[in-house]
C-alpha atoms as a PDB file:
ATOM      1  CA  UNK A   1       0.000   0.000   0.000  1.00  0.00           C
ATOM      2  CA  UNK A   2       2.978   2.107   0.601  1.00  0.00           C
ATOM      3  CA  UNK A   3       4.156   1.783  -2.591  1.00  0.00           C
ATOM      4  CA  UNK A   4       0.933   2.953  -4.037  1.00  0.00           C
ATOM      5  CA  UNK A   5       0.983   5.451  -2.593  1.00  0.00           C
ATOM      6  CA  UNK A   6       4.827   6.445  -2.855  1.00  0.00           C
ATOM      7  CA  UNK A   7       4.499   6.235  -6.551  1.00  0.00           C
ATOM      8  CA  UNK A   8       1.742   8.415  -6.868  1.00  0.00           C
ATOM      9  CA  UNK A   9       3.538  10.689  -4.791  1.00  0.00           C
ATOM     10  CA  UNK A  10       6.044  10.685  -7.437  1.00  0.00           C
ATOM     11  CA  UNK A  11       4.346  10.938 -10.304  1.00  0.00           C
ATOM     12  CA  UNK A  12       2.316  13.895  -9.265  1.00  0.00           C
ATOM     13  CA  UNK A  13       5.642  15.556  -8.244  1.00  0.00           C
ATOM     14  CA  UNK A  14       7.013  15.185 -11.175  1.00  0.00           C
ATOM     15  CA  UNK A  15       3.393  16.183 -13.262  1.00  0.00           C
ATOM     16  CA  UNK A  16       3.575  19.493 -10.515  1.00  0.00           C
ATOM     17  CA  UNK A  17       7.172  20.287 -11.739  1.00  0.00           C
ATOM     18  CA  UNK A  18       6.602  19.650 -15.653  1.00  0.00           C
ATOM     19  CA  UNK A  19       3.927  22.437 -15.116  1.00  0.00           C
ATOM     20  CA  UNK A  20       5.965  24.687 -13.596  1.00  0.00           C
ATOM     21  CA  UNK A  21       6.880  27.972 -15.500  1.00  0.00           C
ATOM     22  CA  UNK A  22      10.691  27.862 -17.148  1.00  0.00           C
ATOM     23  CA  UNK A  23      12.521  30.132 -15.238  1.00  0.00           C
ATOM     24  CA  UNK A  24      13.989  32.960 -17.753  1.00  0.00           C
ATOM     25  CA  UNK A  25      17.285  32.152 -19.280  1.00  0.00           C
ATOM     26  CA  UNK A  26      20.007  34.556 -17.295  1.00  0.00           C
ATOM     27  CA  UNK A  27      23.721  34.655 -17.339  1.00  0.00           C
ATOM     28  CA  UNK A  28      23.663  34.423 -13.058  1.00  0.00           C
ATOM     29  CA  UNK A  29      20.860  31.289 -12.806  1.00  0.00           C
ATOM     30  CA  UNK A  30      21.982  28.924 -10.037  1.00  0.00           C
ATOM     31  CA  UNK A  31      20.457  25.670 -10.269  1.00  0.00           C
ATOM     32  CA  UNK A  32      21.643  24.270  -6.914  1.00  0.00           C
ATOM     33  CA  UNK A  33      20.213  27.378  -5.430  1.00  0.00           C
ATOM     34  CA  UNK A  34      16.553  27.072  -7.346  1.00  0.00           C
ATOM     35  CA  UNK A  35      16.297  23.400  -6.033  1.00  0.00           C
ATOM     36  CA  UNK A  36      17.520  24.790  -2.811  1.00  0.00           C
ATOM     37  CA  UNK A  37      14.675  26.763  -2.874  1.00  0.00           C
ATOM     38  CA  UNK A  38      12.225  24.302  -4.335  1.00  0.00           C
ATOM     39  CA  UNK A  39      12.734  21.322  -2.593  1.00  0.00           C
ATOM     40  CA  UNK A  40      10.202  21.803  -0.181  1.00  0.00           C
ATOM     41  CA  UNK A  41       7.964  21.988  -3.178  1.00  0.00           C
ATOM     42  CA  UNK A  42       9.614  18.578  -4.670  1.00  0.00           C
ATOM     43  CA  UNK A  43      11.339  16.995  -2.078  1.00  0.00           C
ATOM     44  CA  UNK A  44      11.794  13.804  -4.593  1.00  0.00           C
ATOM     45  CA  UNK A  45      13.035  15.666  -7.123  1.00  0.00           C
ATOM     46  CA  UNK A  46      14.953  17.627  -5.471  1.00  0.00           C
ATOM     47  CA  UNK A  47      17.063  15.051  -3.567  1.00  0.00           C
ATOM     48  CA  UNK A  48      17.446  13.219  -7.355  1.00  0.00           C
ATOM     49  CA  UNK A  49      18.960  16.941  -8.378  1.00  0.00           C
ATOM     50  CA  UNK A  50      21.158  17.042  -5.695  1.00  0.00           C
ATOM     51  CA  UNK A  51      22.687  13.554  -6.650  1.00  0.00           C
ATOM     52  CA  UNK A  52      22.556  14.457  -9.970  1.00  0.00           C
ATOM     53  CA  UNK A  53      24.458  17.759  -9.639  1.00  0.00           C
ATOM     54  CA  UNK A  54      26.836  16.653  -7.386  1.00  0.00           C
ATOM     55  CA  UNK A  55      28.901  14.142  -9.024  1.00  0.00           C
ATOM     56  CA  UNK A  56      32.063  15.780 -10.156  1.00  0.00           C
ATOM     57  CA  UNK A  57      32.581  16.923 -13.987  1.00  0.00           C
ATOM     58  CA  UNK A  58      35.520  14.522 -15.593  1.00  0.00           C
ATOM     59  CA  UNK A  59      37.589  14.593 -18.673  1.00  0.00           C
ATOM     60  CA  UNK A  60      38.540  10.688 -18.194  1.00  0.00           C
ATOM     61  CA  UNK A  61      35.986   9.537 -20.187  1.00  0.00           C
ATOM     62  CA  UNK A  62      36.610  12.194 -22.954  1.00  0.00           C
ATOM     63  CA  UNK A  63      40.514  11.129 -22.442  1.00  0.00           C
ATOM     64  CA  UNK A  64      40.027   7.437 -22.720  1.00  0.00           C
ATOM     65  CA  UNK A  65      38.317   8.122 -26.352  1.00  0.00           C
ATOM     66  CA  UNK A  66      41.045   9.581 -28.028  1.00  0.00           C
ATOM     67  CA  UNK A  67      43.934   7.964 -26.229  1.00  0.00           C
ATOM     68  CA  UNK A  68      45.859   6.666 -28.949  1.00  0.00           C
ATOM     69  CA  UNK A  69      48.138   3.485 -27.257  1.00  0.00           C
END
């Protein structure tokens, strides 16, 4: 029953933040600060963004590719 209701949970969370206005393109937009700010809203979400967002840019994969040896 939980996970009835979990689910649904999720999917309206994610229906709630599809029909959210886009936030203006801008040269100073900080996405960890707008789900800082809107994770109350979509606490799901929001903890998905923060895993998301936090793992670490790399050029290994990028390196690997044209490694020629």
């Amino acid at each position: 029953m939980d996970t009835d209701l979990n689910d649904n949970m999720q999917k309206n969370e994610v229906d709630w933040y599809l029909m959210e206005n886009l936030e203006k393109k801008s040269p100073g937009f900080d996405i960890m600060n707008w789900w800082k700010v809107n994770s109350t809203k979509y606490p799901i979400l929001g903890q998905m963004a923060r895993d998301i967002l936090a793992i670490p840019l790399s050029t290994v994969a990028s390196e690997f590719a044209f490694s020629t040896g």
